[in-house]
N, C-alpha and C. Protein backbone atom coordinates (compact mmCIF):
# COMPACT_ATOMS: atom_id res chain seq x y z
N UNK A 1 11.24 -8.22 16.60
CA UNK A 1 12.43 -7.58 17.13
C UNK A 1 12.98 -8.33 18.33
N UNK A 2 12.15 -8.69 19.09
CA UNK A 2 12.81 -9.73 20.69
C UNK A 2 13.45 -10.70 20.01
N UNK A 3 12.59 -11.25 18.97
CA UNK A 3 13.66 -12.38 18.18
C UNK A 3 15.16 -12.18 17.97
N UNK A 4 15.43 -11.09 17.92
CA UNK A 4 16.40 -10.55 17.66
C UNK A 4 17.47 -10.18 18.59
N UNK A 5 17.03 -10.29 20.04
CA UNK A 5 17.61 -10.21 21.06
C UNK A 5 16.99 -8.40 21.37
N UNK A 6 16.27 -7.76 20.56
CA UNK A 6 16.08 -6.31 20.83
C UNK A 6 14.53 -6.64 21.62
N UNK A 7 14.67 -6.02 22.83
CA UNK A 7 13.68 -6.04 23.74
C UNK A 7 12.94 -4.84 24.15
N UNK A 8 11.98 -4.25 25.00
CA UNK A 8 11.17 -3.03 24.80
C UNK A 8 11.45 -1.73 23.71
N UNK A 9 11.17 -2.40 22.42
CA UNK A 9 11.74 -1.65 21.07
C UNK A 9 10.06 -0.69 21.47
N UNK A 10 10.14 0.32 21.11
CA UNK A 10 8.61 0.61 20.70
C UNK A 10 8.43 0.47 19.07
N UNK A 11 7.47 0.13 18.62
CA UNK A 11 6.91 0.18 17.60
C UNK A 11 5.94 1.04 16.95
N UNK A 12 6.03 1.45 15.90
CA UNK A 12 4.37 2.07 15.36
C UNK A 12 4.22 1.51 13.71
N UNK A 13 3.74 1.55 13.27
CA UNK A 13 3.47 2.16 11.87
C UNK A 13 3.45 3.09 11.29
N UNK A 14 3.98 3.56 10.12
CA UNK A 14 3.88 4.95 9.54
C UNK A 14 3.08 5.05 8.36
N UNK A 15 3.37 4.08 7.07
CA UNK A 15 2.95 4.11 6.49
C UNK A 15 3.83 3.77 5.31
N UNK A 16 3.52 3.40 3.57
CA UNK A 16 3.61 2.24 3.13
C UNK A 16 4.58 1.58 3.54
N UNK A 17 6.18 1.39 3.31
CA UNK A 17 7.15 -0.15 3.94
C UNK A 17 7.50 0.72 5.18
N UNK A 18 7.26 1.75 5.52
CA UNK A 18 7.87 2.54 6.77
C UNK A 18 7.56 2.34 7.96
N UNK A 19 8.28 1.95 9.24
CA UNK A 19 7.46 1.76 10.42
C UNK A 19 9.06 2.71 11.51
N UNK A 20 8.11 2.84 12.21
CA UNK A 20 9.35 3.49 13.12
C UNK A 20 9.03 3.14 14.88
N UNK A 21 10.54 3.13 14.99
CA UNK A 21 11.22 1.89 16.15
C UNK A 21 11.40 2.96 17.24
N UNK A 22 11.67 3.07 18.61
CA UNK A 22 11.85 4.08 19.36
C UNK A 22 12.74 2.90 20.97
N UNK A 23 13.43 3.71 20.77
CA UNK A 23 14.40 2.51 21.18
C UNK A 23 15.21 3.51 23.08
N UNK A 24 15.98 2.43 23.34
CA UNK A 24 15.87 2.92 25.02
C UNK A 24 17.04 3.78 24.96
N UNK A 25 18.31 3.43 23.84
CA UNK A 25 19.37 4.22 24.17
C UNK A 25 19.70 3.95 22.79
N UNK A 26 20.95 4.44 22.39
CA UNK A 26 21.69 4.75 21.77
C UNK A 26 22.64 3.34 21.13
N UNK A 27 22.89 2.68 22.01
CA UNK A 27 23.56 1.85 21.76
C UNK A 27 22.45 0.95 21.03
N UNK A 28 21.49 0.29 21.51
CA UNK A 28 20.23 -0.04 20.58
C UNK A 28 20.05 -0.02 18.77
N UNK A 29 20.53 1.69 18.89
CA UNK A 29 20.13 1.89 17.37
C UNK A 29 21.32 1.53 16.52
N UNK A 30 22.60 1.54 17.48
CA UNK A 30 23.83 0.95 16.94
C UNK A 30 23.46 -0.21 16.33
N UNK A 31 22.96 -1.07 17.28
CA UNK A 31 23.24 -2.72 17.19
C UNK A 31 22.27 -2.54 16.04
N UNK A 32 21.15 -1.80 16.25
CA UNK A 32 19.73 -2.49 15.08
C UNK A 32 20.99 -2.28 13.39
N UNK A 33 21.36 -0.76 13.34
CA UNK A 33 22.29 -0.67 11.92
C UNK A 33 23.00 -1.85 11.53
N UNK A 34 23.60 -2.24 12.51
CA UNK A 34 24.67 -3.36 11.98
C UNK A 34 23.92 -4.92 12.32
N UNK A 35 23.12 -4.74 12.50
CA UNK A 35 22.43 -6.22 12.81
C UNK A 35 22.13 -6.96 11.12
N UNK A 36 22.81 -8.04 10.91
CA UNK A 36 22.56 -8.86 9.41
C UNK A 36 21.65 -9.20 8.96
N UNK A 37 20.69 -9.64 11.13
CA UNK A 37 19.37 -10.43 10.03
C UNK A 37 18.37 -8.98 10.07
N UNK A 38 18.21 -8.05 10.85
CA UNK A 38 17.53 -6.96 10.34
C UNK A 38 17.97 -6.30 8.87
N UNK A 39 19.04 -5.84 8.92
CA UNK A 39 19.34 -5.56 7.20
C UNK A 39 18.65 -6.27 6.39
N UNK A 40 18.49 -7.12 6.27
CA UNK A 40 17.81 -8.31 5.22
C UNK A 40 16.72 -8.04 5.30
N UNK A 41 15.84 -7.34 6.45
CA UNK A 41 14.47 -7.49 5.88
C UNK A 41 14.52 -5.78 5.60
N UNK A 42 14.98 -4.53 6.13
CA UNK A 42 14.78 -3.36 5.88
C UNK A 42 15.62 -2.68 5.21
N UNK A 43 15.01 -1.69 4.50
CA UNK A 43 15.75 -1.46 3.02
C UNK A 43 16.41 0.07 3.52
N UNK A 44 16.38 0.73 4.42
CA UNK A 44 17.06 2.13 4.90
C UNK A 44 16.21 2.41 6.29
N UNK A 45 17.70 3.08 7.12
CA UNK A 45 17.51 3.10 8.62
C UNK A 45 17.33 4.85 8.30
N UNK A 46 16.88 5.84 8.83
CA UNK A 46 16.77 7.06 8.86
C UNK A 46 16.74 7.45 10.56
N UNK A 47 17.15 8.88 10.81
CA UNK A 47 16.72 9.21 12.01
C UNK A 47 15.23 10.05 11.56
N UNK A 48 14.60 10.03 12.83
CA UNK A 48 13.68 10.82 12.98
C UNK A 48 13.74 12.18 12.78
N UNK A 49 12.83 12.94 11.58
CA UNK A 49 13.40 14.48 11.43
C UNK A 49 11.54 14.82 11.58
N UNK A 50 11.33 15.71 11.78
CA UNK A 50 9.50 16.64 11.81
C UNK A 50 9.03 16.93 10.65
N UNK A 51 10.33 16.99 9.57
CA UNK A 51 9.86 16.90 8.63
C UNK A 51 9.51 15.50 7.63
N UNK A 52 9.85 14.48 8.05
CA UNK A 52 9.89 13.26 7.32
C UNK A 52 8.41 13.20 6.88
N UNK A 53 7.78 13.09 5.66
CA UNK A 53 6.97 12.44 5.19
C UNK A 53 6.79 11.34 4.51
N UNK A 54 6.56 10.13 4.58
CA UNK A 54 6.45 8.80 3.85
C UNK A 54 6.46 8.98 2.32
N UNK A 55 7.15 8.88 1.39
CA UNK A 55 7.48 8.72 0.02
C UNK A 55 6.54 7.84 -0.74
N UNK A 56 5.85 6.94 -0.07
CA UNK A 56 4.59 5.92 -0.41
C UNK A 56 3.49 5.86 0.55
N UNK A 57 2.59 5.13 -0.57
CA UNK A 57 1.08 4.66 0.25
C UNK A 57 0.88 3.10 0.05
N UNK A 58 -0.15 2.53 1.11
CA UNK A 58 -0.21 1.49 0.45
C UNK A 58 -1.85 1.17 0.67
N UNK A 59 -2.42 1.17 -0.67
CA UNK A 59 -4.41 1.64 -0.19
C UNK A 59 -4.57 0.29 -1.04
N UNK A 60 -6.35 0.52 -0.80
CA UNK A 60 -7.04 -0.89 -1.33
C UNK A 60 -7.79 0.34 -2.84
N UNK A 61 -7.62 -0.71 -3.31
CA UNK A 61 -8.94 0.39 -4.61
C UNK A 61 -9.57 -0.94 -4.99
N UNK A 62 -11.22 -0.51 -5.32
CA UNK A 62 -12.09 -0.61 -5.96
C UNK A 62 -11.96 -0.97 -7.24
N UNK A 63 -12.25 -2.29 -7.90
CA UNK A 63 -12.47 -1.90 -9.69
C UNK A 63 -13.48 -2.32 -10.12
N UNK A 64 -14.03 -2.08 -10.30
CA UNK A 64 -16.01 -1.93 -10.68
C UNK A 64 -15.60 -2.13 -12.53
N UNK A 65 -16.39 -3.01 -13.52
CA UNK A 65 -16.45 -2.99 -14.80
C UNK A 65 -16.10 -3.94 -15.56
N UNK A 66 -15.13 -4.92 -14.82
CA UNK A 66 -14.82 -5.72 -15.74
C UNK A 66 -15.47 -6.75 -15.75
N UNK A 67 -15.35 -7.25 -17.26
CA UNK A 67 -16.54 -8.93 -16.78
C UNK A 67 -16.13 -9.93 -15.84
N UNK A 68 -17.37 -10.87 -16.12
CA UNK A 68 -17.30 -11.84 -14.98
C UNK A 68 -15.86 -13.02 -15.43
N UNK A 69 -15.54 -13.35 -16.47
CA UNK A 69 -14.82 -14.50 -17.05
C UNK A 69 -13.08 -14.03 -16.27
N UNK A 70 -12.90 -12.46 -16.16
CA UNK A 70 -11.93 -11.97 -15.39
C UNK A 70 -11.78 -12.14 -14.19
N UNK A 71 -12.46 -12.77 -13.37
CA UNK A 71 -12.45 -12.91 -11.97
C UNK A 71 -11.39 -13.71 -11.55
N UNK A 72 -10.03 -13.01 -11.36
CA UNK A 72 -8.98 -13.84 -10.91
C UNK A 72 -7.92 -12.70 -9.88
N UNK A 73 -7.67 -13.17 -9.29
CA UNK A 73 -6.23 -12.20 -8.77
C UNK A 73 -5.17 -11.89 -9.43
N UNK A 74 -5.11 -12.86 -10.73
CA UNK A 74 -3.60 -12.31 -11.58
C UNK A 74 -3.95 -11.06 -12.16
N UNK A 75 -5.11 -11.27 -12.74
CA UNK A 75 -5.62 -10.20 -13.40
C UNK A 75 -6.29 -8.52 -12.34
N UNK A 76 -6.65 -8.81 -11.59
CA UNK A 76 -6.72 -7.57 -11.00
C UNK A 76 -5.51 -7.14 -10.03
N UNK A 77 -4.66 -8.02 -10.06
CA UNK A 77 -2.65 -7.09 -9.91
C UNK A 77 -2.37 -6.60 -10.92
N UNK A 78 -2.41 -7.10 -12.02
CA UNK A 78 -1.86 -6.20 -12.97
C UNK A 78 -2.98 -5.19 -13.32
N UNK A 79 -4.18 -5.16 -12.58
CA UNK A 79 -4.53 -3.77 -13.31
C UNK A 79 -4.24 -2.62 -11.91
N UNK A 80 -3.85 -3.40 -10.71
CA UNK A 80 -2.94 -2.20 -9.73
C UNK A 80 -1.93 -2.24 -9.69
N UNK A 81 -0.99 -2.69 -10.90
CA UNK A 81 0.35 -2.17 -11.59
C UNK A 81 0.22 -0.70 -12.16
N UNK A 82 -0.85 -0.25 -12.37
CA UNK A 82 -1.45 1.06 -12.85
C UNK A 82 -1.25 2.15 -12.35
N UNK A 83 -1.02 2.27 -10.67
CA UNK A 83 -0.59 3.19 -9.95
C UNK A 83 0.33 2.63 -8.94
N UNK A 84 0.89 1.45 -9.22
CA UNK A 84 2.27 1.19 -8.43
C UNK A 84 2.93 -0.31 -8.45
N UNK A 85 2.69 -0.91 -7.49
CA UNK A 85 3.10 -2.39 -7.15
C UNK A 85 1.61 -3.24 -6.75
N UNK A 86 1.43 -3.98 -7.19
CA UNK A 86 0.27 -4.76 -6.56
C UNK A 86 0.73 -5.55 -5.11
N UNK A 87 0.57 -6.18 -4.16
CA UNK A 87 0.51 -6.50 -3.24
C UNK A 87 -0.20 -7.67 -3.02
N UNK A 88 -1.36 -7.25 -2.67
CA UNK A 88 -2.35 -8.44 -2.65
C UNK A 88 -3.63 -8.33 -3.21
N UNK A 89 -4.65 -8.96 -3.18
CA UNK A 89 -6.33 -8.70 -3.83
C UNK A 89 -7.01 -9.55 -2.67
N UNK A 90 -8.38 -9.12 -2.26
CA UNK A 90 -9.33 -9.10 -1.77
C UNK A 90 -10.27 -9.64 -2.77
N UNK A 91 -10.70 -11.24 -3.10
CA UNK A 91 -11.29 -11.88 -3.85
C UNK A 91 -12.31 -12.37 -3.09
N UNK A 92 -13.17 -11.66 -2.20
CA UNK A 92 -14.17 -12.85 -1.61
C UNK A 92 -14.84 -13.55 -2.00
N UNK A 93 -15.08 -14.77 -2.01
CA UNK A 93 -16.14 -15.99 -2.56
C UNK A 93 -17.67 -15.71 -2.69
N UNK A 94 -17.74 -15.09 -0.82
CA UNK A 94 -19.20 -14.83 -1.17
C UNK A 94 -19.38 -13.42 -1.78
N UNK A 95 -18.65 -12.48 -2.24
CA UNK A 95 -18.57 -10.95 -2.42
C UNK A 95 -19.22 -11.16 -3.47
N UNK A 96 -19.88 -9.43 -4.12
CA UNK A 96 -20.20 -9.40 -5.42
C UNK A 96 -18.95 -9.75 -6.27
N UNK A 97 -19.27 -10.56 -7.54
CA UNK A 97 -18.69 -10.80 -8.46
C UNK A 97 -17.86 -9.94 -9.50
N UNK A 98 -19.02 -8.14 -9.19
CA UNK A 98 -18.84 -6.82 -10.44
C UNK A 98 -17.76 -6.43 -9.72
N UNK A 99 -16.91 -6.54 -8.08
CA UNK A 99 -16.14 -5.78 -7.93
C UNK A 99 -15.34 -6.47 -7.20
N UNK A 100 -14.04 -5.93 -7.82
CA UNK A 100 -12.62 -6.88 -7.30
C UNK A 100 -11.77 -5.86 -6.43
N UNK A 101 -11.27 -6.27 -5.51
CA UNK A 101 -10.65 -5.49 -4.68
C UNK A 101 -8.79 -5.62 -5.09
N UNK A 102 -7.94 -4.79 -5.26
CA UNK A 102 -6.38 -4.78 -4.87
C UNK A 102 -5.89 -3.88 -3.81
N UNK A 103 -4.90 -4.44 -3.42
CA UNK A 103 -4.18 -3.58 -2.51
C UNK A 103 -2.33 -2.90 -3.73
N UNK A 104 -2.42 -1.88 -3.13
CA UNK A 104 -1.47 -1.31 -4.00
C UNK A 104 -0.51 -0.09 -3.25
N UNK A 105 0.86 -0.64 -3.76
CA UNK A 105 1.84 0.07 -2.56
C UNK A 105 2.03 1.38 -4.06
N UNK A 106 1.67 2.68 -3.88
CA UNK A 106 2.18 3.49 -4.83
C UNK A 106 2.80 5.02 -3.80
N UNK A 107 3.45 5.61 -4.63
CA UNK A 107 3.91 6.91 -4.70
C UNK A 107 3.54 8.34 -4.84
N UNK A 108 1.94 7.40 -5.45
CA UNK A 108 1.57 9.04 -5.85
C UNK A 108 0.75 9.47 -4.67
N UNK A 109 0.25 10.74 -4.43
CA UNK A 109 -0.50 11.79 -3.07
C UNK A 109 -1.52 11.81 -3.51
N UNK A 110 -1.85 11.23 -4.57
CA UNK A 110 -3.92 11.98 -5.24
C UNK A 110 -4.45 10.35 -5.07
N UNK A 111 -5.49 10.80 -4.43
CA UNK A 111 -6.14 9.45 -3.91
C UNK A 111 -6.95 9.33 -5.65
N UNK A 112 -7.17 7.57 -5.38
CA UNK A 112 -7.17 7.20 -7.21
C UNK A 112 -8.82 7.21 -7.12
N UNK A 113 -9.20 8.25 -8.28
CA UNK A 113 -10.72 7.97 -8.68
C UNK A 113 -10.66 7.93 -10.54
N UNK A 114 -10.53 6.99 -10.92
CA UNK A 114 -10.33 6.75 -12.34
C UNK A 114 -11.30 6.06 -12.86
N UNK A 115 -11.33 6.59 -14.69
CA UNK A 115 -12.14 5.70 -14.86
C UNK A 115 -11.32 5.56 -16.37
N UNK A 116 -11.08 4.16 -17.34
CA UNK A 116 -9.91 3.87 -18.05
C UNK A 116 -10.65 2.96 -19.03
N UNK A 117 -10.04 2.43 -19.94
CA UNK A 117 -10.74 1.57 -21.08
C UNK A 117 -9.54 0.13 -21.08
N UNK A 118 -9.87 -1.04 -20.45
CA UNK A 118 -9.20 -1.88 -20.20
C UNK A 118 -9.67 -3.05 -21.47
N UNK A 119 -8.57 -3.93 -22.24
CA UNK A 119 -8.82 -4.67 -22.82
C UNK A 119 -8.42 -5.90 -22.77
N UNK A 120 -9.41 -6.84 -22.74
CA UNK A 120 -9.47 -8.05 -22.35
C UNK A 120 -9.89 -8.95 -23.12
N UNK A 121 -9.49 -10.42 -23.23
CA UNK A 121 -9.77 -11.25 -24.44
C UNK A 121 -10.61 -10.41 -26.05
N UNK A 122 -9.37 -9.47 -26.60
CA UNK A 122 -9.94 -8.67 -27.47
C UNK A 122 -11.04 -7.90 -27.48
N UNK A 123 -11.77 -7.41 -26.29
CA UNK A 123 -12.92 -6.59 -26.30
C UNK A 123 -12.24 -5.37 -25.03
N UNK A 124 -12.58 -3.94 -25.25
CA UNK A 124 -12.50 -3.20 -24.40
C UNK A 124 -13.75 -3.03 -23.80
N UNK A 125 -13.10 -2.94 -22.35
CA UNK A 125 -13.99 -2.26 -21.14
C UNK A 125 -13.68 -1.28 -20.20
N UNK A 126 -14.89 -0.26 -20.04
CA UNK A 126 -14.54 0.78 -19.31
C UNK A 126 -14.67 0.60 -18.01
N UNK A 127 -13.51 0.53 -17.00
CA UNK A 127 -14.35 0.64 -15.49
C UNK A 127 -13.75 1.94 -15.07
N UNK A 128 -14.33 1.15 -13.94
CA UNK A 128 -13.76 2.81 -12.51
C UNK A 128 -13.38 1.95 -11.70
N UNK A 129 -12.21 2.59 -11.41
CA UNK A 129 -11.10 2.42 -9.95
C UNK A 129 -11.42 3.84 -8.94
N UNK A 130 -11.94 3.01 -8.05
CA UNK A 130 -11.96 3.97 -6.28
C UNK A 130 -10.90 3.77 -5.74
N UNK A 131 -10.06 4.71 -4.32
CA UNK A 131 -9.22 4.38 -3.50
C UNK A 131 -10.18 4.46 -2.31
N UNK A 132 -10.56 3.08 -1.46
CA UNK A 132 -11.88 3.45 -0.65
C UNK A 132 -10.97 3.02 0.85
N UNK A 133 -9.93 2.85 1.32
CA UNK A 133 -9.11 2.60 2.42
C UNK A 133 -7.80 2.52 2.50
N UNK A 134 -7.12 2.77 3.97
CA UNK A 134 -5.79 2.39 3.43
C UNK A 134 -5.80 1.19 4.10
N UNK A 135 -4.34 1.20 3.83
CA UNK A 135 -3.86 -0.34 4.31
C UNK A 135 -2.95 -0.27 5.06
N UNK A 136 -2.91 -1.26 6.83
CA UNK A 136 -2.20 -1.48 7.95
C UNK A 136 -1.86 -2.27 8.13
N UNK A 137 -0.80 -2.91 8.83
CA UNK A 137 -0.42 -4.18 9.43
C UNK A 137 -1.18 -3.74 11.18
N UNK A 138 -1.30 -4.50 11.52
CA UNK A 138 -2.14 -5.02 12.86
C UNK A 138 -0.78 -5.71 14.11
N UNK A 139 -0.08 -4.12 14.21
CA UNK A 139 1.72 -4.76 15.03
C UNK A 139 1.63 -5.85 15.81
N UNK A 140 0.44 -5.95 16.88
CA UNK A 140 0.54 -6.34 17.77
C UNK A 140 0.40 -8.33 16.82
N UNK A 141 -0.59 -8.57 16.36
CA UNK A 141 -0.88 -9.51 16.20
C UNK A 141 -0.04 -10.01 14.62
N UNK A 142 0.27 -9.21 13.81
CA UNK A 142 0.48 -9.37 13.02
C UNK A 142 -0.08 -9.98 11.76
N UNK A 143 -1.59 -9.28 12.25
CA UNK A 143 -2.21 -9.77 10.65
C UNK A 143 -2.71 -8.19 9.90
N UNK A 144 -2.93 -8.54 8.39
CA UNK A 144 -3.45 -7.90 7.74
C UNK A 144 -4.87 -7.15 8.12
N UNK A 145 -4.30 -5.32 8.57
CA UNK A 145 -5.97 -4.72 8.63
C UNK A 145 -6.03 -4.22 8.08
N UNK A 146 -7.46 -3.69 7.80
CA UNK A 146 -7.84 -2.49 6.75
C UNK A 146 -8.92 -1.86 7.34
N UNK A 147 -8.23 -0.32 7.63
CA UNK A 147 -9.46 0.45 8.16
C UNK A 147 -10.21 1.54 6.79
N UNK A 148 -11.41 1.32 6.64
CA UNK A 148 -12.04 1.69 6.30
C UNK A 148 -12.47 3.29 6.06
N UNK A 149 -11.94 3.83 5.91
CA UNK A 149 -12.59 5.72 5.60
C UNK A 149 -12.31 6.18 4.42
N UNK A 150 -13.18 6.18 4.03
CA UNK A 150 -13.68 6.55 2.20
C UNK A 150 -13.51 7.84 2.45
N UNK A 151 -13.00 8.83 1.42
CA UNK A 151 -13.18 10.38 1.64
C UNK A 151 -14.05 11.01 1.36
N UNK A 152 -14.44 12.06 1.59
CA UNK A 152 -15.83 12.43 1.38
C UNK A 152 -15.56 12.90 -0.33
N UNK A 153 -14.52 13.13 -0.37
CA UNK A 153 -14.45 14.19 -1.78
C UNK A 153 -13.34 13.41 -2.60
N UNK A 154 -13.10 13.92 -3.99
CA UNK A 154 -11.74 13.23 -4.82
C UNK A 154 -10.95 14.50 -4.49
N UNK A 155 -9.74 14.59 -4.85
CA UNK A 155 -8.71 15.68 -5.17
C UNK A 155 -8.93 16.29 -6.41
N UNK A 156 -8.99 17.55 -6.17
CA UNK A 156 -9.20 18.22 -7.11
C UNK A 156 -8.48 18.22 -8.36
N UNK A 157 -7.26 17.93 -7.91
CA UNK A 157 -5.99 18.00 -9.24
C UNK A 157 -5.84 16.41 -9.50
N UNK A 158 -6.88 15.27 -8.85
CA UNK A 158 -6.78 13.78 -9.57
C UNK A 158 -7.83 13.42 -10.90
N UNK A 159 -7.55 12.73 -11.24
CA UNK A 159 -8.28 11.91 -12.37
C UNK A 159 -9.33 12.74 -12.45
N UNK A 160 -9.95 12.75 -13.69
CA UNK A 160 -11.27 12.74 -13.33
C UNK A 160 -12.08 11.60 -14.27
N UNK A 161 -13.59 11.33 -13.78
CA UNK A 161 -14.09 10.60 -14.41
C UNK A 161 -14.72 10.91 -15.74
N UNK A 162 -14.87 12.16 -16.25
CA UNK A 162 -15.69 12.60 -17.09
C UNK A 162 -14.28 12.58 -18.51
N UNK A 163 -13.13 11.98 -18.50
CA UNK A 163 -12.45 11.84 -19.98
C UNK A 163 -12.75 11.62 -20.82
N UNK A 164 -12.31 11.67 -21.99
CA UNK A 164 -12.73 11.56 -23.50
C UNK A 164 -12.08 10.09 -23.81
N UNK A 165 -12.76 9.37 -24.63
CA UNK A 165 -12.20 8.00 -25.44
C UNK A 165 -11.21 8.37 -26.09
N UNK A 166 -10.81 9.70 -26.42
CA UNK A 166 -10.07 9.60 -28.02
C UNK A 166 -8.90 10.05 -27.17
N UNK A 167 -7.86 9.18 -27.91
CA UNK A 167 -6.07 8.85 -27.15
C UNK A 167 -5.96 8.49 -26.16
N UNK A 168 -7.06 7.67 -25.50
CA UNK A 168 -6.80 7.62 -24.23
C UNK A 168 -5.90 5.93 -24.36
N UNK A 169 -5.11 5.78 -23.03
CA UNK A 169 -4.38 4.88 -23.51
C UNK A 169 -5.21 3.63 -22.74
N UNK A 170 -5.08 2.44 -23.27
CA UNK A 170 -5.79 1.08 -22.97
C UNK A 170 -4.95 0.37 -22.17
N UNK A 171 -5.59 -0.55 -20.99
CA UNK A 171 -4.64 -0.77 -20.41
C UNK A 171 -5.30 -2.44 -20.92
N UNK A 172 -4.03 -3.27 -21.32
CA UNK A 172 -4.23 -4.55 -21.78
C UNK A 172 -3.75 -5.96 -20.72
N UNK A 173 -5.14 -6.62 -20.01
CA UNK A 173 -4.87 -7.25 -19.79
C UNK A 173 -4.89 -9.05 -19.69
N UNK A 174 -5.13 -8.84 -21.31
CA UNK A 174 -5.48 -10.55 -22.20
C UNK A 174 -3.70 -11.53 -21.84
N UNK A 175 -3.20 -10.98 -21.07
CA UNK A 175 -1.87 -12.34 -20.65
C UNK A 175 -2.51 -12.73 -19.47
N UNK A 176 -3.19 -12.19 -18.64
CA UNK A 176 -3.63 -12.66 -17.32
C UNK A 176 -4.87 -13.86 -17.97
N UNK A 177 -4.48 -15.15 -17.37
CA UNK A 177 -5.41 -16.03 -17.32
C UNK A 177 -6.40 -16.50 -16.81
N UNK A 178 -7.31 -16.20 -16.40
CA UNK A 178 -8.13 -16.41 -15.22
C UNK A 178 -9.37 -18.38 -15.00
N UNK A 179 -9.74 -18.71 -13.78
CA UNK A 179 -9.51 -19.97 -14.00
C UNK A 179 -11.19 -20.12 -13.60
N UNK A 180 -11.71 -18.82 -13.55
CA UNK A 180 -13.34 -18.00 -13.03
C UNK A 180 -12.95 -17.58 -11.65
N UNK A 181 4.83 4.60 18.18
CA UNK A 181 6.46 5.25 19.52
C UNK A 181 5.60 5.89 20.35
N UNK A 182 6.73 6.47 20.49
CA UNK A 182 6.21 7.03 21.95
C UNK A 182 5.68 8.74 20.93
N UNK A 183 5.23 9.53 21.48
CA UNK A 183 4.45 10.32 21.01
C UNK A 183 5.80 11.40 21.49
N UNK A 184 5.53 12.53 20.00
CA UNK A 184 6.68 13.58 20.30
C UNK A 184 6.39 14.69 20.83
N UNK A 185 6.97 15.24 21.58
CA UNK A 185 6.14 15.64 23.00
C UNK A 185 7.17 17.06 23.15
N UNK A 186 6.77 18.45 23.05
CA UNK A 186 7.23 19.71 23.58
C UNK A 186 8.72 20.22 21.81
N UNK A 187 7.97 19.48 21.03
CA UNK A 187 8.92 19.96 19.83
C UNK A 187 10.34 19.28 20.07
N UNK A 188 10.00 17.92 20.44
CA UNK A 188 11.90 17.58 20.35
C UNK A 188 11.24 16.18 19.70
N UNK A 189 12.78 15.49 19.15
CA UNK A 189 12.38 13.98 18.84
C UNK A 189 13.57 13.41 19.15
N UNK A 190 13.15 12.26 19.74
CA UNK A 190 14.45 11.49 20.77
C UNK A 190 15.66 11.45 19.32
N UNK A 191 16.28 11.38 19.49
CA UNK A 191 17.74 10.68 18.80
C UNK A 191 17.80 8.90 18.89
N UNK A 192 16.98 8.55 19.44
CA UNK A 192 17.01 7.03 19.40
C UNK A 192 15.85 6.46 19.12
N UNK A 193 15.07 7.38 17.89
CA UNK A 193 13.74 7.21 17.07
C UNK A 193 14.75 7.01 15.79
N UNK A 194 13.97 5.64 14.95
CA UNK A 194 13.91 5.55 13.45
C UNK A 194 12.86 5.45 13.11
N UNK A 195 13.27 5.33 11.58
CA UNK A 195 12.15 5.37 10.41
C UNK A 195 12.68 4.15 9.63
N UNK A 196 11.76 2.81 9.46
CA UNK A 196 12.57 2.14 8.54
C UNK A 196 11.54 2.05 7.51
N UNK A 197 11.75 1.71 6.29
CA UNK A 197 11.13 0.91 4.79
C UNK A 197 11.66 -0.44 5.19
N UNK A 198 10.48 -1.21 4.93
CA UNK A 198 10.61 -2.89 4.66
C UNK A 198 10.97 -3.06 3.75
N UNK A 199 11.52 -4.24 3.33
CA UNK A 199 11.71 -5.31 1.99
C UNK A 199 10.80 -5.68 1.32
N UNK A 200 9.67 -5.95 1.71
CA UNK A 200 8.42 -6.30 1.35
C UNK A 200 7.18 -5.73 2.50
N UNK A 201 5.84 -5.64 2.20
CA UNK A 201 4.60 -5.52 2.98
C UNK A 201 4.41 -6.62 2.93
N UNK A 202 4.05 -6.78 4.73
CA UNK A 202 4.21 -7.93 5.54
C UNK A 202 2.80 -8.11 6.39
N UNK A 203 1.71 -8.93 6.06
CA UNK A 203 1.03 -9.06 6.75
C UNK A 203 1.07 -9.53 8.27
């Protein structure tokens, strides 16, 4: 934002492309609306309402099951095309091999505990997908964090693991190639608080 000529902006995070700006006056939130090179990266300016809740998430899940010959990042984005947009993957070198990590910007409120019949170079396999964190940008520094808090429980009205094989749908993924502010304070909210959505998640 200083890049921008906008100086003691406050910042926070909200959550998935949403971050919200808290700004000194009025005229501020003018300039940010009509500013060209901000437009370009944020996709809608909102004011601050008590009721606003974030429309997205953006979590890491777990996929436990698939074989080893799958070990690629193309292939575990498209299997977190499943509950939204893929983002990025968590491939560590030295990590276990049985479990691939994605990050995934979705919509839905039921944290993901699935378990699905995925098919791959003509053979199906069953895994399980966990949602075991969400996912932050790190404002100050601007790198990719991830804090860690697994829930104790699933949602009652999500997935469950105990489904039946029969109609269940396969998710196919033999095209993937693999190669091995300020705090709101006495019930008011300034008028020179936004809410924006990014263009993209931005480490």
């Amino acid at each position: 934002m200083s890049s921008e000529g906008f100086d003691d902006v406050g910042l926070r995070y909200v959550g998935g492309r949403w971050v919200w700006l808290e700004f000194d006056s009025m005229d501020q939130v003018e300039s940010v609306k009509t500013s060209k090179a901000l437009n370009e990266i944020f996709l809608e300016f909102k004011d601050v309402s008590h009721d606003f809740i974030p429309d997205e998430r953006c979590v890491w899940i777990d996929v436990v099951g698939m074989p080893l010959g799958s070990w690629a990042p193309e292939v575990y984005k498209k299997l977190g095309g499943r509950w939204g947009s893929s983002v990025f993957t968590d491939m560590v070198s030295d990590g276990p091999m049985s479990h691939g990590k994605v990050c995934v910007l979705t919509e839905s409120l039921h944290r993901v505990l699935e378990s699905f019949i995925v098919s791959y170079r003509n053979r199906n396999y069953r895994i399980i997908a966990t949602e075991f964190a969400y996912w932050a940008p790190n404002i100050e520094s601007m790198e990719v964090n991830s804090e860690s808090n697994p829930p104790e429980r699933k949602d009652a009205e999500g997935p469950s693991l105990d489904e039946s094989l029969e109609n269940e749908e396969h998710l196919d993924v033999d095209s993937c190639d693999s190669d091995s502010p300020k705090n709101v304070n006495n019930g008011s909210v300034s008028p020179s608080s936004q809410v924006l959505r990014e263009e993209d998640v931005r480490g």
